[in-house]
C-alpha atoms as a PDB file:
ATOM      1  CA  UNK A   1     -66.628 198.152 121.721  1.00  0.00           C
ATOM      2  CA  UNK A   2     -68.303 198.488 117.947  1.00  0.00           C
ATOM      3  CA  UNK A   3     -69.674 201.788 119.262  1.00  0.00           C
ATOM      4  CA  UNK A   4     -66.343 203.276 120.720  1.00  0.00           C
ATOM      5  CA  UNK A   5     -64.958 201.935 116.830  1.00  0.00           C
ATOM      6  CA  UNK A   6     -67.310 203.741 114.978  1.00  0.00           C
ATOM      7  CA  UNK A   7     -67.103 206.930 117.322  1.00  0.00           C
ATOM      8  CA  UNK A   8     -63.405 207.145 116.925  1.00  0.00           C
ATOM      9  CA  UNK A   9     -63.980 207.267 113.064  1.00  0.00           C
ATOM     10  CA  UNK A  10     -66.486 209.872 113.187  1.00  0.00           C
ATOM     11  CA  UNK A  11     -63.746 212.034 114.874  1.00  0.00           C
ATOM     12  CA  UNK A  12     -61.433 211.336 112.505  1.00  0.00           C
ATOM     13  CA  UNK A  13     -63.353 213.587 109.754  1.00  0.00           C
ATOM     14  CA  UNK A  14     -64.192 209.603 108.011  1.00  0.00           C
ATOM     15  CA  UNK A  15     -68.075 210.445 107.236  1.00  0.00           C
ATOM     16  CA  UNK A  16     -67.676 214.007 105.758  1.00  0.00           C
ATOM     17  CA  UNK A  17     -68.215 212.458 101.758  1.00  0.00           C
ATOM     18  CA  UNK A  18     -69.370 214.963  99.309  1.00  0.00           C
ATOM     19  CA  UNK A  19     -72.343 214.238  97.335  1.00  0.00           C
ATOM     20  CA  UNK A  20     -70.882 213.866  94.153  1.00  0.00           C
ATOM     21  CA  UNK A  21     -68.400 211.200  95.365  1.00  0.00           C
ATOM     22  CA  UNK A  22     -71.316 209.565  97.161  1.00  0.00           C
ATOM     23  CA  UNK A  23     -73.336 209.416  93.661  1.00  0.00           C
ATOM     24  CA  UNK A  24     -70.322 207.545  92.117  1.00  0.00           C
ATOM     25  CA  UNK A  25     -70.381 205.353  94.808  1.00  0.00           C
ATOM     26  CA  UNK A  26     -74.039 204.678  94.227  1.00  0.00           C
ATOM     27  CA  UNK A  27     -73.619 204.042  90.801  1.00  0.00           C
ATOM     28  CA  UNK A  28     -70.612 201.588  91.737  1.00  0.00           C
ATOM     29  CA  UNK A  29     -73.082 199.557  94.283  1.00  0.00           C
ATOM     30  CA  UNK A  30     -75.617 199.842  91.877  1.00  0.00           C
ATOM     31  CA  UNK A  31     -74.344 197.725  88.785  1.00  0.00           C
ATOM     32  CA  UNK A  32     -72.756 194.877  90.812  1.00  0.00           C
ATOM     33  CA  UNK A  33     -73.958 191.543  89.546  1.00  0.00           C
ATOM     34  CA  UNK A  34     -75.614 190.501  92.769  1.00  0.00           C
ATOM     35  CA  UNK A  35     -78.549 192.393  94.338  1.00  0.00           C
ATOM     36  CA  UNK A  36     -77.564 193.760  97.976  1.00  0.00           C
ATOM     37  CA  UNK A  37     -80.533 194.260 100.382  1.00  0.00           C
ATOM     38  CA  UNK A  38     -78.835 195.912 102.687  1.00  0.00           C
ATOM     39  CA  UNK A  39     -76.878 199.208 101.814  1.00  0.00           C
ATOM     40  CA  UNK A  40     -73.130 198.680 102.635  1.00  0.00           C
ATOM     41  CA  UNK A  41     -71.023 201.755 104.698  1.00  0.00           C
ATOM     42  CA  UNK A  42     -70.507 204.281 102.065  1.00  0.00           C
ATOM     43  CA  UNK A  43     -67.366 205.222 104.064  1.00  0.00           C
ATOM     44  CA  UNK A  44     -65.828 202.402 104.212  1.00  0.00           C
ATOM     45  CA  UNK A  45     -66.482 201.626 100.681  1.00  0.00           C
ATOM     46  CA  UNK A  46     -64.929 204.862  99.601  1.00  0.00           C
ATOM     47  CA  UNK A  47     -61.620 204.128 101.936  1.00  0.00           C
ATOM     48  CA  UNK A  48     -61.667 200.860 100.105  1.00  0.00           C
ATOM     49  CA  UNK A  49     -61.526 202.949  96.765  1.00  0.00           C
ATOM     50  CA  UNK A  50     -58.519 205.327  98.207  1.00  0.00           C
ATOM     51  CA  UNK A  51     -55.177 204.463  97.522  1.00  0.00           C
ATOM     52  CA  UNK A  52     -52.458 205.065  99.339  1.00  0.00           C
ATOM     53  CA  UNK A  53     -50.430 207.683  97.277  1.00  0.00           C
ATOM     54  CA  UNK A  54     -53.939 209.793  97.393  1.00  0.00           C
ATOM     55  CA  UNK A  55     -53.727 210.079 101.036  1.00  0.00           C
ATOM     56  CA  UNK A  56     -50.091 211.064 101.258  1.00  0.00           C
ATOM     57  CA  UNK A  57     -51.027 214.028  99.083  1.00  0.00           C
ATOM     58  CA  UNK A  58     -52.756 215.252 101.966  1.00  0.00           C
ATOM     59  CA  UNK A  59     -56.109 215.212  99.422  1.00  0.00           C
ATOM     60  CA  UNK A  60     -58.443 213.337 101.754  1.00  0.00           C
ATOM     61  CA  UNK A  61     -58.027 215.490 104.730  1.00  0.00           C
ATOM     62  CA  UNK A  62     -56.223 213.194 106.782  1.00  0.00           C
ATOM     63  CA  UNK A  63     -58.447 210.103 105.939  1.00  0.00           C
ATOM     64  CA  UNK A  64     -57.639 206.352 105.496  1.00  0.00           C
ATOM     65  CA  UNK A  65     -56.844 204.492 102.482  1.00  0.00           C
ATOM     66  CA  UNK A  66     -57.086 201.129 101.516  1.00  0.00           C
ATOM     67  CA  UNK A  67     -54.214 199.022 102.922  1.00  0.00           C
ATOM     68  CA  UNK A  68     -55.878 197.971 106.256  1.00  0.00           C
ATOM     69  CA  UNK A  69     -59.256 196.820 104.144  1.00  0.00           C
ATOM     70  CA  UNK A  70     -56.747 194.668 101.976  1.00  0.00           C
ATOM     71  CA  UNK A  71     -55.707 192.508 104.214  1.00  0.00           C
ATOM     72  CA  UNK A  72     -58.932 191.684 105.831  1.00  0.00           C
ATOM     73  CA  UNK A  73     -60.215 191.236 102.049  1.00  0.00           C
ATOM     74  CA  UNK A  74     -57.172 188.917 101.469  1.00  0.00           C
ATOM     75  CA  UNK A  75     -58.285 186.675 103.936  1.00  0.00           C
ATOM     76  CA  UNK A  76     -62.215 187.119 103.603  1.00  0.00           C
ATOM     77  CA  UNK A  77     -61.593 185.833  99.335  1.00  0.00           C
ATOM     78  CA  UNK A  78     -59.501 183.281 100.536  1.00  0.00           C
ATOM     79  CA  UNK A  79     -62.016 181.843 102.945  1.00  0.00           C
ATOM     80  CA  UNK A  80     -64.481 181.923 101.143  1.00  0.00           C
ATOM     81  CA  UNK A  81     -62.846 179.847  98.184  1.00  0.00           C
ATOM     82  CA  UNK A  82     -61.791 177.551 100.396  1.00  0.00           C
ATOM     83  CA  UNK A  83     -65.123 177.082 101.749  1.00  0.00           C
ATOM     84  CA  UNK A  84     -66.697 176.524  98.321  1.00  0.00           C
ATOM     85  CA  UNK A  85     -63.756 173.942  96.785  1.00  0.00           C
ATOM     86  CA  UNK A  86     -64.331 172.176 100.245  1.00  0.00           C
ATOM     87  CA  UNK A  87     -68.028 171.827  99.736  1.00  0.00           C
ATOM     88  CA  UNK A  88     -68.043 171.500  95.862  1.00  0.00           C
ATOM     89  CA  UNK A  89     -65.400 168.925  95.504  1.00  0.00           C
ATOM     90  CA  UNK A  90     -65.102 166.339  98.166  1.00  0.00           C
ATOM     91  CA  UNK A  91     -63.330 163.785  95.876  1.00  0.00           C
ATOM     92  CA  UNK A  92     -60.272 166.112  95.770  1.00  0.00           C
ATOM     93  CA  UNK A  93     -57.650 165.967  97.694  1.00  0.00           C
ATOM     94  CA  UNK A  94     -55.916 168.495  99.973  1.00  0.00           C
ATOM     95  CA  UNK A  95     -53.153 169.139  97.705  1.00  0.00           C
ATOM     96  CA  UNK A  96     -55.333 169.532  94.731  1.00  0.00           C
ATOM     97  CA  UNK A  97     -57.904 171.825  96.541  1.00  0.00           C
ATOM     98  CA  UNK A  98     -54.654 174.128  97.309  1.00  0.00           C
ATOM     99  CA  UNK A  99     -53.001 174.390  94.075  1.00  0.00           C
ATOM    100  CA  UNK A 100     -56.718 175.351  92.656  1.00  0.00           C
ATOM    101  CA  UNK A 101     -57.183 178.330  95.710  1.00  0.00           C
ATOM    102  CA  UNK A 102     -53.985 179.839  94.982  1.00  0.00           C
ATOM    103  CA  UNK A 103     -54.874 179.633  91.288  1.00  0.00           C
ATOM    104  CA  UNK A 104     -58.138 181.758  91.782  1.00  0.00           C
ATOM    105  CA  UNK A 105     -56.798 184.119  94.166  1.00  0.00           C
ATOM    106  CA  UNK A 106     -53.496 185.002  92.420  1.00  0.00           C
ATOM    107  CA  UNK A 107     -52.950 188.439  91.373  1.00  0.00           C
ATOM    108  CA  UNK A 108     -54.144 188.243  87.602  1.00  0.00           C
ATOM    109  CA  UNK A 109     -57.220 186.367  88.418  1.00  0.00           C
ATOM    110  CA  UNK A 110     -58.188 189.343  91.289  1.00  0.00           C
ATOM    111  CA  UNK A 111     -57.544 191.866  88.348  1.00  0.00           C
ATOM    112  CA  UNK A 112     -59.734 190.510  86.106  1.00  0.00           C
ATOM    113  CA  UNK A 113     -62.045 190.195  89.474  1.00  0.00           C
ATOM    114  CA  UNK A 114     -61.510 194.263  89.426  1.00  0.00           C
ATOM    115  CA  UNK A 115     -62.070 194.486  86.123  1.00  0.00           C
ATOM    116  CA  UNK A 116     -65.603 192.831  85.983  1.00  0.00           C
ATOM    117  CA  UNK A 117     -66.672 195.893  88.597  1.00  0.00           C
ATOM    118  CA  UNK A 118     -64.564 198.889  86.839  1.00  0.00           C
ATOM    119  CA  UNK A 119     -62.872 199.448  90.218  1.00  0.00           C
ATOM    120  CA  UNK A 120     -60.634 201.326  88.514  1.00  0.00           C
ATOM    121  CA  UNK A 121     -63.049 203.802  87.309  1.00  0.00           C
ATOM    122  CA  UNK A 122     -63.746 204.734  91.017  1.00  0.00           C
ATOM    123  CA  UNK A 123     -60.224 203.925  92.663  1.00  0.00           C
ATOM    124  CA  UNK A 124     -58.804 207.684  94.222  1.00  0.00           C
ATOM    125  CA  UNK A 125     -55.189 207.774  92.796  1.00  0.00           C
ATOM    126  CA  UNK A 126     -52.070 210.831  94.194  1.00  0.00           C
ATOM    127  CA  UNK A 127     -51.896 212.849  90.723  1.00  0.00           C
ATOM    128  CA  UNK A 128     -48.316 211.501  90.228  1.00  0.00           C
ATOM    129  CA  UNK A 129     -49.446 207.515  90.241  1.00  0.00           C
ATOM    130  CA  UNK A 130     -52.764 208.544  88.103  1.00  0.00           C
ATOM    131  CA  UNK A 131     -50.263 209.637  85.632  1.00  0.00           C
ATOM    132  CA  UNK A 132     -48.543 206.812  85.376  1.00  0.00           C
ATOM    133  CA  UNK A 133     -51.849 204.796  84.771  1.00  0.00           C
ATOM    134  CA  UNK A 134     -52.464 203.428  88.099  1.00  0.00           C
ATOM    135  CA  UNK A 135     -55.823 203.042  87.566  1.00  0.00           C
ATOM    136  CA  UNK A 136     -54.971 200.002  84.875  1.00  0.00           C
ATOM    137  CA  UNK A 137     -51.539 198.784  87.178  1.00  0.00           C
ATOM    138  CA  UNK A 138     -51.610 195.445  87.991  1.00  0.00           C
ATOM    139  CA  UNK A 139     -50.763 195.392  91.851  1.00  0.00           C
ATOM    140  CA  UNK A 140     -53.382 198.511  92.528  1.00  0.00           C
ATOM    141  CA  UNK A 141     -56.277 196.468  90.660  1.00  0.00           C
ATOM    142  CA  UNK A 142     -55.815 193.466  92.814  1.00  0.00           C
ATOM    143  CA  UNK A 143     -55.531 195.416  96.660  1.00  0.00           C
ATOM    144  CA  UNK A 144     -58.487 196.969  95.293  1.00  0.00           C
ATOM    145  CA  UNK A 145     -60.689 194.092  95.041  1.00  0.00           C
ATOM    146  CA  UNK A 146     -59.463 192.447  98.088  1.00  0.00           C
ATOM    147  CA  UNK A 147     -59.907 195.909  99.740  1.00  0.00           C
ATOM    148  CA  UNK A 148     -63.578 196.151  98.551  1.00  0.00           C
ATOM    149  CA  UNK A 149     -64.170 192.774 100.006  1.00  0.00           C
ATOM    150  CA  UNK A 150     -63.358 194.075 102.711  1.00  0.00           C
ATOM    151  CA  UNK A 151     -65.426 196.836 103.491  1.00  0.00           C
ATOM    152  CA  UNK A 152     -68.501 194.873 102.121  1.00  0.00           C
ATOM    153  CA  UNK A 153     -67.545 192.153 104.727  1.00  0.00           C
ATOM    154  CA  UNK A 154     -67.621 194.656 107.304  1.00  0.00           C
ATOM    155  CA  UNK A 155     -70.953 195.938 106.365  1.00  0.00           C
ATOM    156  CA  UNK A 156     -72.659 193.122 105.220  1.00  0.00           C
ATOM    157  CA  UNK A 157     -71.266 189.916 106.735  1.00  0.00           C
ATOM    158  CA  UNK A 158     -69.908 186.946 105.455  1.00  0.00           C
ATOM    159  CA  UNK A 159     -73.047 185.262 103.973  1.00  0.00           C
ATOM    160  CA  UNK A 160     -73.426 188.087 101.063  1.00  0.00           C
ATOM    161  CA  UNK A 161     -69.763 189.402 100.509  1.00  0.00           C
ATOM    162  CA  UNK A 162     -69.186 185.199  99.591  1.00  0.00           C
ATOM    163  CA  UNK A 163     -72.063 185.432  97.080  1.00  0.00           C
ATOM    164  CA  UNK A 164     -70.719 188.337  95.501  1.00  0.00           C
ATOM    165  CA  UNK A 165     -67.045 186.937  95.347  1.00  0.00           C
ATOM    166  CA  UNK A 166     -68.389 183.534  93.635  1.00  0.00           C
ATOM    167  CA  UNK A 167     -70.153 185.435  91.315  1.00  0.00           C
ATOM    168  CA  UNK A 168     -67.032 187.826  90.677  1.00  0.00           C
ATOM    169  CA  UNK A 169     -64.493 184.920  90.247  1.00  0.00           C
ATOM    170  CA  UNK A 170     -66.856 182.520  88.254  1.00  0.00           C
ATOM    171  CA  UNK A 171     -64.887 182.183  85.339  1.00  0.00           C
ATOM    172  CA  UNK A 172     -61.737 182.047  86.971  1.00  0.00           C
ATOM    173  CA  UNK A 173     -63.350 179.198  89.686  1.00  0.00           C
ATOM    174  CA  UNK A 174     -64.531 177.288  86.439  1.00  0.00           C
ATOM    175  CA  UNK A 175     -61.129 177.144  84.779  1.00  0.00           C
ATOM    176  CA  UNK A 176     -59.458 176.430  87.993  1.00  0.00           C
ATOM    177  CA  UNK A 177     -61.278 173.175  88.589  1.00  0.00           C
ATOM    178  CA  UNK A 178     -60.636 172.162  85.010  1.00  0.00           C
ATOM    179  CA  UNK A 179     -57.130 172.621  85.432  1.00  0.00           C
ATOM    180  CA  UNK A 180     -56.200 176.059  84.280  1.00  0.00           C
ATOM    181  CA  UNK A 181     -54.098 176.974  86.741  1.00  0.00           C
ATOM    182  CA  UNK A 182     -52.881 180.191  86.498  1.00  0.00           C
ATOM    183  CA  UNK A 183     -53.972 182.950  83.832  1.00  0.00           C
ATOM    184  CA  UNK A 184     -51.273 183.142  81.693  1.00  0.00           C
ATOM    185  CA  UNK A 185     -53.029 184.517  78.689  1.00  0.00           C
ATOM    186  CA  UNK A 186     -54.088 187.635  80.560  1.00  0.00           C
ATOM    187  CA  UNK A 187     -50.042 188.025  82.247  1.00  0.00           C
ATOM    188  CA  UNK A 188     -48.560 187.567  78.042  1.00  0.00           C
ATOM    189  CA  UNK A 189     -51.644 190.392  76.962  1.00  0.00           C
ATOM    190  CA  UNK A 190     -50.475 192.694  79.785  1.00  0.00           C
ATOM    191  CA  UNK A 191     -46.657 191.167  79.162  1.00  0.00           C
ATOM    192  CA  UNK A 192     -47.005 192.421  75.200  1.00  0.00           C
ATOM    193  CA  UNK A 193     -49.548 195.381  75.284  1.00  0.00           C
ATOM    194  CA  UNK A 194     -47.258 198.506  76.472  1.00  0.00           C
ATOM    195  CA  UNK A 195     -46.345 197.979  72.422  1.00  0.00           C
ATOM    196  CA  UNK A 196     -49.467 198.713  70.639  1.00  0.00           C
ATOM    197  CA  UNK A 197     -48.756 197.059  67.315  1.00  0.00           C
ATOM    198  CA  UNK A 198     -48.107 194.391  69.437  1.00  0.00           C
ATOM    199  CA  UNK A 199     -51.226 191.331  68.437  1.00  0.00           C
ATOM    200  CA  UNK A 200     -51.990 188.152  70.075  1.00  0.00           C
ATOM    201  CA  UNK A 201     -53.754 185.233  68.199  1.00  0.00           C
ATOM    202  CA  UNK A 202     -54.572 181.467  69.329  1.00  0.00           C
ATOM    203  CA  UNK A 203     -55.135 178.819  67.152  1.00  0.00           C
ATOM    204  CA  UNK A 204     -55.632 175.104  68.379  1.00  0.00           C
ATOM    205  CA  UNK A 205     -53.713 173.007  66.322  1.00  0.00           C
ATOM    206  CA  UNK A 206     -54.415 169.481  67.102  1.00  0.00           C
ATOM    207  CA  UNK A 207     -57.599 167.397  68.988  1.00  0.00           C
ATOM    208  CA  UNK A 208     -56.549 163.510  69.438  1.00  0.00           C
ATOM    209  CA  UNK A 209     -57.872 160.743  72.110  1.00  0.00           C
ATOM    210  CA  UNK A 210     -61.615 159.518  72.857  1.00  0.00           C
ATOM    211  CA  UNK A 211     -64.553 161.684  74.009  1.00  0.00           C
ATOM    212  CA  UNK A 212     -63.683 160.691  77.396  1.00  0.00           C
ATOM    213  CA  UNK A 213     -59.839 161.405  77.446  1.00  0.00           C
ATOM    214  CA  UNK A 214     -59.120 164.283  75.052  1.00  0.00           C
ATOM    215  CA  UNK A 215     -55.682 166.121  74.372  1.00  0.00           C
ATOM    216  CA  UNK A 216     -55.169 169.494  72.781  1.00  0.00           C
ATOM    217  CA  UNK A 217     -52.465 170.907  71.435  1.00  0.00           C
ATOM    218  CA  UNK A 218     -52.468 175.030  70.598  1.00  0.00           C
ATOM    219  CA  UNK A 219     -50.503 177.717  69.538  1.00  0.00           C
ATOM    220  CA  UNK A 220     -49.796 181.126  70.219  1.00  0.00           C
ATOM    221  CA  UNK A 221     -49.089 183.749  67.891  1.00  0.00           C
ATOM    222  CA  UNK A 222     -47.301 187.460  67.995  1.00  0.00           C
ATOM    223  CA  UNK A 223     -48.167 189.746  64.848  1.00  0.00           C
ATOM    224  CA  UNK A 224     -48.529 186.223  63.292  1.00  0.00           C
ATOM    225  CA  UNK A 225     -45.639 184.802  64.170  1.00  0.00           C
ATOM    226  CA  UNK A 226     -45.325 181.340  66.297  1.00  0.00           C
ATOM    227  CA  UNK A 227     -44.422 182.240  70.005  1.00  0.00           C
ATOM    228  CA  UNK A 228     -45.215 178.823  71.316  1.00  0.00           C
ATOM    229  CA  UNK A 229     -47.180 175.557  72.153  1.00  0.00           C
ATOM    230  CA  UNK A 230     -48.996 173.973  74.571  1.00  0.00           C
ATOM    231  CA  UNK A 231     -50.862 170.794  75.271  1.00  0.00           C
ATOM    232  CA  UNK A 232     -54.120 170.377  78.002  1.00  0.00           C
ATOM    233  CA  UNK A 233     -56.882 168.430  78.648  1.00  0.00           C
ATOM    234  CA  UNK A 234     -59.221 171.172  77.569  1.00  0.00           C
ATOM    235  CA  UNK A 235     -58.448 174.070  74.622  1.00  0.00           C
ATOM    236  CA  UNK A 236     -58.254 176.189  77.234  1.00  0.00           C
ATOM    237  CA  UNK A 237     -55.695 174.464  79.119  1.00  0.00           C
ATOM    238  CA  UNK A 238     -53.900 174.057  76.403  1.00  0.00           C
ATOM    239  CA  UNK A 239     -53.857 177.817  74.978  1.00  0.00           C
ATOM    240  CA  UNK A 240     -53.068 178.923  78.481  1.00  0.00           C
ATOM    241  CA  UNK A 241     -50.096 176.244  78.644  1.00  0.00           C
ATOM    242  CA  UNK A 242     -49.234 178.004  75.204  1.00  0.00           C
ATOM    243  CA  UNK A 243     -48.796 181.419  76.766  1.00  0.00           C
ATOM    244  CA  UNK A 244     -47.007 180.467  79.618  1.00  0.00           C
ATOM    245  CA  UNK A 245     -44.240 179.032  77.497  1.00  0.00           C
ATOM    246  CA  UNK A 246     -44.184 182.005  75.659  1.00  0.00           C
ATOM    247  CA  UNK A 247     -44.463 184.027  78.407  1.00  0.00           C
ATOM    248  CA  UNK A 248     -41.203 181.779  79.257  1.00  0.00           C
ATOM    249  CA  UNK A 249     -39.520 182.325  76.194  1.00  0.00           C
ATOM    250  CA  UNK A 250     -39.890 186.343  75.962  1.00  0.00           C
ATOM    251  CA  UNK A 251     -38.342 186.916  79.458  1.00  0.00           C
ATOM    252  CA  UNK A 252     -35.660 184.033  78.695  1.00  0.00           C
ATOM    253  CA  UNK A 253     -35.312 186.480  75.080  1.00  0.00           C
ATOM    254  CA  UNK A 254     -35.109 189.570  77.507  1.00  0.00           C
END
């Protein structure tokens, strides 16, 4: 059955990649944070790399792009998070262990997931989207992680794909579990940033309680100017409770 898979694709024109896109793809495998022994499917990488609107340009010869590879990545991430909350924290319970997955596998944690590997630097774009900087768009950053998950799952297996997704989402993982649920301060940076003179600042205003039971209170700020506040356990909890009311307040302002 895996053979009759693979045959079908090699009639489909899906292993005819030119050296020079094979190089980039090289150089992409190359710099991720993990070591991979084995060498995943070049081919499926690059349809992992293709979006859509390249494909209906008719510029990849009537190859795939990356929609199927997304949702097998979507489920591979979430697995594996779920896998490693289970495991890491048996003390919490089922709703808490939910609210965190969702948390790390939202949209604007997967971007900065994207991000940490310059997907967009390899991601093949229609001419029409590229000009309208889909390389940097949200919703293109994200299905491109999920869709390189993918194709490494398919290659590789389960066992490395999940060390490369931990490592990937550390951060995001780390704030999770502290209680930063959601990453606000990236959604206000992208929120405020199509106005260059545009400035975000953060300034933690206020540190009360014992050691043991600490409360912060921050600010954020817009070209200096007080957006709004938020309280947390942690700074960061409480600078990303900051931007989501202000997030709040500049679409209620809208």
């Amino acid at each position: 059955m895996r053979l009759f898979f693979w045959e079908n694709l090699r009639v489909k024109g899906f292993f005819m990649l030119k050296g020079q896109r094979k190089e980039q793809l090289g150089q992409l495998l190359r710099q991720l944070p993990l070591p991979l022994l084995e060498k995943p499917d070049l081919q499926l990488v690059d349809q992992a790399l293709t979006h859509p609107s390249y494909v209906f340009e008719g510029r990849k010869g009537g190859g795939a792009h990356n929609q199927r590879l997304e949702f097998l990545g979507d489920a591979v991430v979430g697995l594996v998070i779920a896998q490693y909350l289970y495991e890491k924290y048996p003390q919490k319970t089922e709703g808490e262990l939910t609210k965190i997955r969702a948390a790390i596998v939202c949209e604007s944690s997967l971007v900065q997931g994207a991000k940490a590997l310059y997907l967009g630097d390899y991601l093949l774009l229609g001419k029409g989207e590229e000009r309208m900087g889909g390389a940097e768009r949200v919703s293109n950053l994200a299905d491109c992680l999920e869709a390189f998950v993918g194709a490494l799952y398919l290659s590789l297996g389960l066992e490395k794909v999940g060390d490369l997704i931990l490592s990937v989402l550390h951060k995001q993982i780390e704030d999770a579990a502290q209680g930063v649920l959601g990453d606000f301060k990236t959604e206000l940076q992208e929120y405020i940033q199509k106005d260059p003179q545009c400035s975000l600042d953060y300034k933690i205003l206020q540190e009360v309680g014992p050691d043991h039971a600490k409360k912060f209170a921050a600010a954020v700020y817009l070209n200096g100017r007080e957006l709004a506040r938020g309280t947390g356990k942690t700074k960061k909890e409480a600078e990303q409770n900051a931007a989501k009311q202000a997030l709040h307040k500049l679409e209620v302002e809208k």
